[in-house]
N, C-alpha and C. Protein backbone atom coordinates (compact mmCIF):
# COMPACT_ATOMS: atom_id res chain seq x y z
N UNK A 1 -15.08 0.43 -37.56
CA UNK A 1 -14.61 -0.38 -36.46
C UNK A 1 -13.17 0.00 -36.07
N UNK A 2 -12.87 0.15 -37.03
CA UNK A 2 -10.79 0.51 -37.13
C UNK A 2 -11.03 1.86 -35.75
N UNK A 3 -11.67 3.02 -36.68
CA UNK A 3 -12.25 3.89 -35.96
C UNK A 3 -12.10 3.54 -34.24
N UNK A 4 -13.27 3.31 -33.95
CA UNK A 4 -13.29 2.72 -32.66
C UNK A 4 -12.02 2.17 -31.86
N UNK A 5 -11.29 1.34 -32.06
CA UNK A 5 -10.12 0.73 -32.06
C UNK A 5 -9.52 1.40 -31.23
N UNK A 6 -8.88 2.24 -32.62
CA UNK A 6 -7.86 3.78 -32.28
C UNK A 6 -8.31 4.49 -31.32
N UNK A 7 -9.46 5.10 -31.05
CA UNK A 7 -10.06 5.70 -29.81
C UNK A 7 -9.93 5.38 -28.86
N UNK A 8 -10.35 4.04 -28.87
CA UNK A 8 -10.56 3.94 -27.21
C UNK A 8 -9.00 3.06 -26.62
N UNK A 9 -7.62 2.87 -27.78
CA UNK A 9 -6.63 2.84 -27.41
C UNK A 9 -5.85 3.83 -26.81
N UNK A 10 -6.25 5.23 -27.85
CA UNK A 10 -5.80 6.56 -27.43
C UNK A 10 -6.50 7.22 -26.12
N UNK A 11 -7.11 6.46 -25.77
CA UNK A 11 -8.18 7.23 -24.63
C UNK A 11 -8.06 6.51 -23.18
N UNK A 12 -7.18 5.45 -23.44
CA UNK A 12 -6.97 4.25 -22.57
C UNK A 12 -5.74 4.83 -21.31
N UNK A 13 -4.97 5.57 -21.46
CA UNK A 13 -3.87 6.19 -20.92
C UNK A 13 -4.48 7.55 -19.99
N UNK A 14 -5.73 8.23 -20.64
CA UNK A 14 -6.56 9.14 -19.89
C UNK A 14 -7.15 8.80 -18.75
N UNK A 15 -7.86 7.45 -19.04
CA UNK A 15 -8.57 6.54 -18.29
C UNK A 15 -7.95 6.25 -17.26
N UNK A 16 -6.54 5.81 -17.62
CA UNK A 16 -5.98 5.62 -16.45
C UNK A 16 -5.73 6.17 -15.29
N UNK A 17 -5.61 7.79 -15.77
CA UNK A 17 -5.23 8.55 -14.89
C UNK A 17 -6.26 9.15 -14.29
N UNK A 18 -7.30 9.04 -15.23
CA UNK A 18 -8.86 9.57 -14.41
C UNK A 18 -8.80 8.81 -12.86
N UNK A 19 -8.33 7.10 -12.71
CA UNK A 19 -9.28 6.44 -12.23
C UNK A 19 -7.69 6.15 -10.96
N UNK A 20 -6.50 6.73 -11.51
CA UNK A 20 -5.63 7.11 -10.86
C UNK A 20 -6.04 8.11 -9.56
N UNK A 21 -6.18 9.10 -10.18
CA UNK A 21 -6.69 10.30 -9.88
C UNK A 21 -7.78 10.18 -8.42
N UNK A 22 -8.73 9.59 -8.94
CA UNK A 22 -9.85 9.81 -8.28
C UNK A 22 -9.65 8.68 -7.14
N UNK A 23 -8.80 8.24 -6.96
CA UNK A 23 -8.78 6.61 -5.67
C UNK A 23 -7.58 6.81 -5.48
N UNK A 24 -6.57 8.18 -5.50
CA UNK A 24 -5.12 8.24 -4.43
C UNK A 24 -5.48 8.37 -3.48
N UNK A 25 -6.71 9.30 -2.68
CA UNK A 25 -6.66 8.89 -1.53
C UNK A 25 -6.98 8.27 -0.71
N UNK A 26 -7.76 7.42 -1.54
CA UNK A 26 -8.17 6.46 -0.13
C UNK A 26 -7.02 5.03 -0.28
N UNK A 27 -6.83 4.88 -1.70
CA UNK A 27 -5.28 3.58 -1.53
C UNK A 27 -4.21 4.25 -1.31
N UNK A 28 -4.10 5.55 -1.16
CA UNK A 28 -3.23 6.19 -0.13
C UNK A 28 -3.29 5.59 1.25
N UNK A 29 -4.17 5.90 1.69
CA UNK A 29 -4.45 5.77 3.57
C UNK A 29 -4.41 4.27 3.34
N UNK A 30 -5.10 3.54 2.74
CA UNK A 30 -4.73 2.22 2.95
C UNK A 30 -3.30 1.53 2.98
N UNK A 31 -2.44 2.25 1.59
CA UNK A 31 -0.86 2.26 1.76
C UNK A 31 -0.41 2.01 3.02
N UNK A 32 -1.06 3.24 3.77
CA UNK A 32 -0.06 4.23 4.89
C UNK A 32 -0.44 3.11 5.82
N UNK A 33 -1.86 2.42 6.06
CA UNK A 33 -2.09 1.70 6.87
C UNK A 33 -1.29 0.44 7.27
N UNK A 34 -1.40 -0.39 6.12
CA UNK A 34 -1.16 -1.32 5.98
C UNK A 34 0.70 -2.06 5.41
N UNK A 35 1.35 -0.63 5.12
CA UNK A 35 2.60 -0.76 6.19
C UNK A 35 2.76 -0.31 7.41
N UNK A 36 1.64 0.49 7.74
CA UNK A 36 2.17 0.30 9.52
C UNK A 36 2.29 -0.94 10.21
N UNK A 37 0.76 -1.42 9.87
CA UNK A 37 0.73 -2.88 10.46
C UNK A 37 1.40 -3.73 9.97
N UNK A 38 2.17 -3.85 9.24
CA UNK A 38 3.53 -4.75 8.73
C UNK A 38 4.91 -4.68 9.54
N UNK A 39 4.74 -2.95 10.01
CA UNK A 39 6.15 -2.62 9.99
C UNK A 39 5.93 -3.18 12.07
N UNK A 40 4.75 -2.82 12.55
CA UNK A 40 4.57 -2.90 13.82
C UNK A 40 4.10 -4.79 13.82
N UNK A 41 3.97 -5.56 13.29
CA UNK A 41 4.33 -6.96 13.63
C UNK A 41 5.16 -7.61 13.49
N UNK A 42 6.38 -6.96 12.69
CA UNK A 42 7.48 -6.99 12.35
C UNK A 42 8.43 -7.12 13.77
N UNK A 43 8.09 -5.70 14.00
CA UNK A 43 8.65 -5.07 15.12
C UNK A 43 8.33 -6.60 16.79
N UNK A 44 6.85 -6.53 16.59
CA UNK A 44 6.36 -7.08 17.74
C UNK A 44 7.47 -8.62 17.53
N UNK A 45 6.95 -9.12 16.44
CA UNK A 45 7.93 -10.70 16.14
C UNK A 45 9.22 -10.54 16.69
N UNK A 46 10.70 -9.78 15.93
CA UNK A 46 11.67 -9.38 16.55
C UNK A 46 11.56 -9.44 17.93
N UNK A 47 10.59 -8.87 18.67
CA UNK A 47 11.08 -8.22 20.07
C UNK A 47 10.64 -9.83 20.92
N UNK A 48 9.78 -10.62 20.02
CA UNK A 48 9.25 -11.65 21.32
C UNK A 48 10.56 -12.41 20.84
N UNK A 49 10.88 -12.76 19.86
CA UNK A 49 11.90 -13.37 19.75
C UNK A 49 13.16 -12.89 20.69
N UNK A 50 13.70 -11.60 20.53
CA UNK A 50 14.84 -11.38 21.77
C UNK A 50 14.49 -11.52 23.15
N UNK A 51 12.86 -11.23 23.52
CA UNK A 51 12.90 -11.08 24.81
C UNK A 51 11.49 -12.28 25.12
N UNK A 52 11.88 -12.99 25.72
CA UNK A 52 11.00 -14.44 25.87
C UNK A 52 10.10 -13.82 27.14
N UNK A 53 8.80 -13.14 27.31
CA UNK A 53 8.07 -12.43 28.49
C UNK A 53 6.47 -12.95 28.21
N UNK A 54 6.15 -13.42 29.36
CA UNK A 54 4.50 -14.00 29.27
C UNK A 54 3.70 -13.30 28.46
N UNK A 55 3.58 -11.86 28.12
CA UNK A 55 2.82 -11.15 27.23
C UNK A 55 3.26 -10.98 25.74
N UNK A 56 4.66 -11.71 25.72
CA UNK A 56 4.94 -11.47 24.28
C UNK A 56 4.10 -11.99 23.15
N UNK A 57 3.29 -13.21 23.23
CA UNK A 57 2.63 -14.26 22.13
C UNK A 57 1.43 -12.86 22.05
N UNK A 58 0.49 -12.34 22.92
CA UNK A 58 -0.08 -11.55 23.00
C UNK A 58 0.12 -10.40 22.27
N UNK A 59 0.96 -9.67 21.78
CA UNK A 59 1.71 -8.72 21.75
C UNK A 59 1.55 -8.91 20.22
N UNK A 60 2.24 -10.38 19.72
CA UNK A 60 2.38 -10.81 18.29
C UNK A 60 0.89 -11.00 18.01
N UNK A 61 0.27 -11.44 18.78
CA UNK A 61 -1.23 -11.84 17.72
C UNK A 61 -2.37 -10.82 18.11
N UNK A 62 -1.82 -9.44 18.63
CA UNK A 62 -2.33 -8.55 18.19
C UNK A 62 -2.08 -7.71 17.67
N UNK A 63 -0.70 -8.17 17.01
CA UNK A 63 0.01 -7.52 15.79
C UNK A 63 -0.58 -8.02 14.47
N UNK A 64 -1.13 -9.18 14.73
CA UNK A 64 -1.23 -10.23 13.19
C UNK A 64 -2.94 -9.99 12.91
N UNK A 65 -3.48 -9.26 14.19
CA UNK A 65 -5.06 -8.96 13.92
C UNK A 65 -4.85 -7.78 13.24
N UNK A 66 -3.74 -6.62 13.41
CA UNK A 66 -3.56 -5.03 12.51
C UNK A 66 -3.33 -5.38 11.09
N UNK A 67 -2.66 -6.84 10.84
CA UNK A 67 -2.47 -6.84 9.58
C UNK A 67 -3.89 -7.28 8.48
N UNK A 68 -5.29 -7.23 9.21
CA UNK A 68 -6.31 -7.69 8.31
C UNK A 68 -6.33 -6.34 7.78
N UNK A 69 -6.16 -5.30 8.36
CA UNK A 69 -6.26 -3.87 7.25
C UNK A 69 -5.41 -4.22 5.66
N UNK A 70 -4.05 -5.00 5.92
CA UNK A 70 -3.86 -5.34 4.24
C UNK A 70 -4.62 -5.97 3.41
N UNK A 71 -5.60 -6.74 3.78
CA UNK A 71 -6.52 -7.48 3.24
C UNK A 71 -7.33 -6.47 2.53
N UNK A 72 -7.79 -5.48 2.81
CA UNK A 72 -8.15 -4.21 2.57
C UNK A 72 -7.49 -3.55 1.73
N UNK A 73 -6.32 -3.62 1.64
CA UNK A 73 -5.72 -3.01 0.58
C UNK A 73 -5.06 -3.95 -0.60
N UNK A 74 -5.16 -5.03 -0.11
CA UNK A 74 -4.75 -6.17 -1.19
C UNK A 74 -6.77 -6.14 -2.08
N UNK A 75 -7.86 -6.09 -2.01
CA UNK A 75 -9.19 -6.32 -2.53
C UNK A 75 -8.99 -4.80 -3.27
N UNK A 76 -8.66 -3.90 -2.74
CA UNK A 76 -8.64 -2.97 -3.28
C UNK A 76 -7.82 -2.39 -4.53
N UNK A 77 -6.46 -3.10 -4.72
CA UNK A 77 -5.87 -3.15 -5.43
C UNK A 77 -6.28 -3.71 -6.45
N UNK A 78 -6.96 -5.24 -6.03
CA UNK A 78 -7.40 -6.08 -7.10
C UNK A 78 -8.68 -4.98 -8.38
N UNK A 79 -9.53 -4.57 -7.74
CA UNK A 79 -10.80 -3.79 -8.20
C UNK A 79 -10.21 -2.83 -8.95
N UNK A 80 -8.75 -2.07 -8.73
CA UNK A 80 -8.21 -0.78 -9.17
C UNK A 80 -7.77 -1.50 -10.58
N UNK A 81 -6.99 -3.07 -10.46
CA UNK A 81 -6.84 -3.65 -11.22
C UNK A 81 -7.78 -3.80 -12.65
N UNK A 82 -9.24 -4.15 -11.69
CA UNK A 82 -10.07 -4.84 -12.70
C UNK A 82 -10.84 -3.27 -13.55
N UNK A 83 -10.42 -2.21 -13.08
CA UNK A 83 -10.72 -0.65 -13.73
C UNK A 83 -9.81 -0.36 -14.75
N UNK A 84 -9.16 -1.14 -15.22
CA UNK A 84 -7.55 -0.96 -16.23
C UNK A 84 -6.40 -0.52 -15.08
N UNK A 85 -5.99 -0.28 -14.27
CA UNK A 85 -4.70 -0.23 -13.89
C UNK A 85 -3.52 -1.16 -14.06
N UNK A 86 -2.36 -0.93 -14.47
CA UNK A 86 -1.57 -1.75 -14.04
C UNK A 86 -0.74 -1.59 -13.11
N UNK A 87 0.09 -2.61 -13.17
CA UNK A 87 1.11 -2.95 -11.82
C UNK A 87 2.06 -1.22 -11.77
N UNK A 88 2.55 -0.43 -12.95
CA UNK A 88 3.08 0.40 -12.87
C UNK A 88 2.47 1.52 -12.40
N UNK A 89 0.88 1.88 -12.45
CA UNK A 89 0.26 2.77 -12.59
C UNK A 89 0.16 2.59 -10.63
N UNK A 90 -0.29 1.28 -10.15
CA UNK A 90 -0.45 1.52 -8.73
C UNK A 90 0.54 1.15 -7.76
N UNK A 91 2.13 0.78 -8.81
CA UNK A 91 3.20 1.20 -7.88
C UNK A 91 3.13 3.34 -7.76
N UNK A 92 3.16 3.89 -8.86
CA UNK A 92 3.22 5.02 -9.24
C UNK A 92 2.00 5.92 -7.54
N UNK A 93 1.25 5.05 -7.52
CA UNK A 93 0.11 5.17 -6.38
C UNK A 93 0.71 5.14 -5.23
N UNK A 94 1.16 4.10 -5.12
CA UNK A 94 2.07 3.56 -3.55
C UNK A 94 2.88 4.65 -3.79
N UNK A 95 3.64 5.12 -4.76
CA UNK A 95 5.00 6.41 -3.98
C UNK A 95 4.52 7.50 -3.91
N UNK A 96 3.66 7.40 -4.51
CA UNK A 96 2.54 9.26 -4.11
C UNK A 96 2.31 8.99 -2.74
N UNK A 97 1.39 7.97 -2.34
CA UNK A 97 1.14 8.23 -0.99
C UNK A 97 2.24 8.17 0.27
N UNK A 98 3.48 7.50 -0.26
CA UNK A 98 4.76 7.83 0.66
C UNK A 98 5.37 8.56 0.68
N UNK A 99 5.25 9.73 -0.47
CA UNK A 99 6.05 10.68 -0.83
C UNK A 99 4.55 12.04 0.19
N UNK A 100 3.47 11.59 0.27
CA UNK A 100 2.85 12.66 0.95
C UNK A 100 2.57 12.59 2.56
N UNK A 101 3.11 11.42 2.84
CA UNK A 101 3.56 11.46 3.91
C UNK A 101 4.99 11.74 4.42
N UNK A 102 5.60 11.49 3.60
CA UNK A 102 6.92 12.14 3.92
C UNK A 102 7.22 13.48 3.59
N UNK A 103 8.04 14.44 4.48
CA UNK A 103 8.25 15.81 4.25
C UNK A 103 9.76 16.20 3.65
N UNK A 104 10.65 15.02 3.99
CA UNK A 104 11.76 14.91 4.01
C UNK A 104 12.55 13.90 3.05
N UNK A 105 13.55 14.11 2.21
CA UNK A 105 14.19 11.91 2.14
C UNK A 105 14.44 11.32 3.08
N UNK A 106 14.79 12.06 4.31
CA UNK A 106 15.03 11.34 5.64
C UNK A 106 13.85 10.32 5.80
N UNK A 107 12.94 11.04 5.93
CA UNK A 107 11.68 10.48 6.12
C UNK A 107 11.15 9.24 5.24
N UNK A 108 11.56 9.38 4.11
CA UNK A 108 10.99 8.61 2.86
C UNK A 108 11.85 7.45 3.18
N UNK A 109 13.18 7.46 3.54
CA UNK A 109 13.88 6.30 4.08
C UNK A 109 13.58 5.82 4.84
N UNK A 110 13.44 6.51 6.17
CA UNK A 110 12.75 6.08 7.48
C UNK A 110 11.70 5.05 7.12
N UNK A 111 10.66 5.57 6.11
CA UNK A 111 9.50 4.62 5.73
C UNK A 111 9.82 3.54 4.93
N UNK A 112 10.76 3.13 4.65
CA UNK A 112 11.26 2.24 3.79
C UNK A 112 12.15 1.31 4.39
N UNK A 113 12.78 1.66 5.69
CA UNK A 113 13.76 1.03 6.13
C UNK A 113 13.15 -0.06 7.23
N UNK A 114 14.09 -1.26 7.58
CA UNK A 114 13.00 -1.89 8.84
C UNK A 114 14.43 -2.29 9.57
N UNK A 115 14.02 -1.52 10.91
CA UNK A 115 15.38 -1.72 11.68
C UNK A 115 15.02 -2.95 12.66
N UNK A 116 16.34 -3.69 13.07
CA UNK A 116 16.27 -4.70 13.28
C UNK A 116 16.71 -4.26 14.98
């Protein structure tokens, strides 16, 4: 039993990265998605707020329909979860997929920054 134990402790860190491995890209694209639609209702909120225009409410709540793609990546996380991941392993996820979208640090900031 000890046996056993030790194995599948030592084998647990492989696992991880198998299951790492095999689902960067699609909680990649979900990443990439689902700060867009954060960063673009963000954006939309700000702008109705400075500029008071009959299409602005419009504008926001079809900003707040882009954000059901996080929902998508919040279920998905959970499942990556319930495969052994932890919180470190699919932050480690999230900067792969920002780091492969970015070509630059310019860029990697750019994606990180939220201008007001």
């Amino acid at each position: 039993m000890a046996v056993g134990i030790a194995v599948a402790w030592l084998a647990m860190p492989l696992w991880r990265l198998a299951v790492m491995n095999i689902h960067q890209e699609e909680y990649g694209l979900l990443v990439q998605q689902c700060d867009g639609a954060m960063r673009d209702h963000y954006q939309a909120r700000r702008e109705a707020e400075l500029r008071v225009e009959p299409d602005s409410q419009a504008i926001v709540q079809s900003a707040e329909m882009g954000l059901l793609i996080c929902q998508d990546y919040d279920l998905y996380q959970k499942r990556l979860t319930q495969w052994g991941l932890r919180e470190n392993e699919l932050a480690q996820m999230r900067l792969r997929a920002i780091e492969a979208r970015a070509g630059d640090l310019e860029e990697v900031i750019e994606i990180h920054e939220i201008r007001y």
